[in-house]
Protein backbone atom coordinates (compact mmCIF):
# COMPACT_ATOMS: atom_id res chain seq x y z
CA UNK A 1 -24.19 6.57 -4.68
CA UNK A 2 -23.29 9.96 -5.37
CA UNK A 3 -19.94 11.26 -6.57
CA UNK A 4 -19.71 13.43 -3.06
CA UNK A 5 -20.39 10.55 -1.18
CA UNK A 6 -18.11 8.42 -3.15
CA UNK A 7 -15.10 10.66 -2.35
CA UNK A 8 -15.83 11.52 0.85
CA UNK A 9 -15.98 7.57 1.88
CA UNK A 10 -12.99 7.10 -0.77
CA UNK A 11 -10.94 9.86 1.63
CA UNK A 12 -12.52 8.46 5.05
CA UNK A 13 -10.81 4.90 4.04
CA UNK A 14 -7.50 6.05 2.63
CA UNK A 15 -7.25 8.18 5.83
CA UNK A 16 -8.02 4.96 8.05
CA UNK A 17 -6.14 3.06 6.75
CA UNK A 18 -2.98 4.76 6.75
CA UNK A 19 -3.39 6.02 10.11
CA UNK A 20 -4.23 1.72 10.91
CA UNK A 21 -0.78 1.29 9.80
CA UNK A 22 1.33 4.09 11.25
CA UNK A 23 -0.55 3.65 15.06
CA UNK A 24 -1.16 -0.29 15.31
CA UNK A 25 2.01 -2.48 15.51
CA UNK A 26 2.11 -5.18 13.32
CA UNK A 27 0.02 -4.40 10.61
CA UNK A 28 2.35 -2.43 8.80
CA UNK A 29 4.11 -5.92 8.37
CA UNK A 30 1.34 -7.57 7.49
CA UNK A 31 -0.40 -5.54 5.12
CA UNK A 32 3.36 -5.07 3.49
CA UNK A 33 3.81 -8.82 2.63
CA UNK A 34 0.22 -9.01 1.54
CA UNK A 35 0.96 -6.21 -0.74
CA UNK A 36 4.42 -7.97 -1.60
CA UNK A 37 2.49 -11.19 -2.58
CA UNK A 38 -0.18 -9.34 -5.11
CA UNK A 39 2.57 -7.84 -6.79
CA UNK A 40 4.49 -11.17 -7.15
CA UNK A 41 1.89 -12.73 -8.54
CA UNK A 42 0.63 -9.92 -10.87
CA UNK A 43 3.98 -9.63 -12.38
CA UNK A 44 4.30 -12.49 -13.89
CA UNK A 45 3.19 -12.42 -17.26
CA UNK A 46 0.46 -15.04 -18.74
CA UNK A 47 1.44 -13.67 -22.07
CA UNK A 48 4.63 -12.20 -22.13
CA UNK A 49 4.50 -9.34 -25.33
């Protein structure tokens, strides 16, 4: 795939996705405590420094 093609489908994603979440009820929700739960998990350290 071609860098053009690659950003254009990159912007065409972003663009439906945030437009998913401002115009469909519910999702917002949902993809928020999805996003809430990869977090929680990625913070935690294996190997704390």
């Amino acid at each position: 795939m071609k860098t053009k093609n690659y950003l254009m489908l990159c912007a065409a994603v972003a663009i439906a996705t945030s437009m998913s979440i401002l115009f469909v009820p519910g999702l917002s929700d949902s993809v928020e405590t999805s996003m809430l739960s990869w977090l929680g998990n990625n913070a935690r350290a294996e190997r704390p420094y």
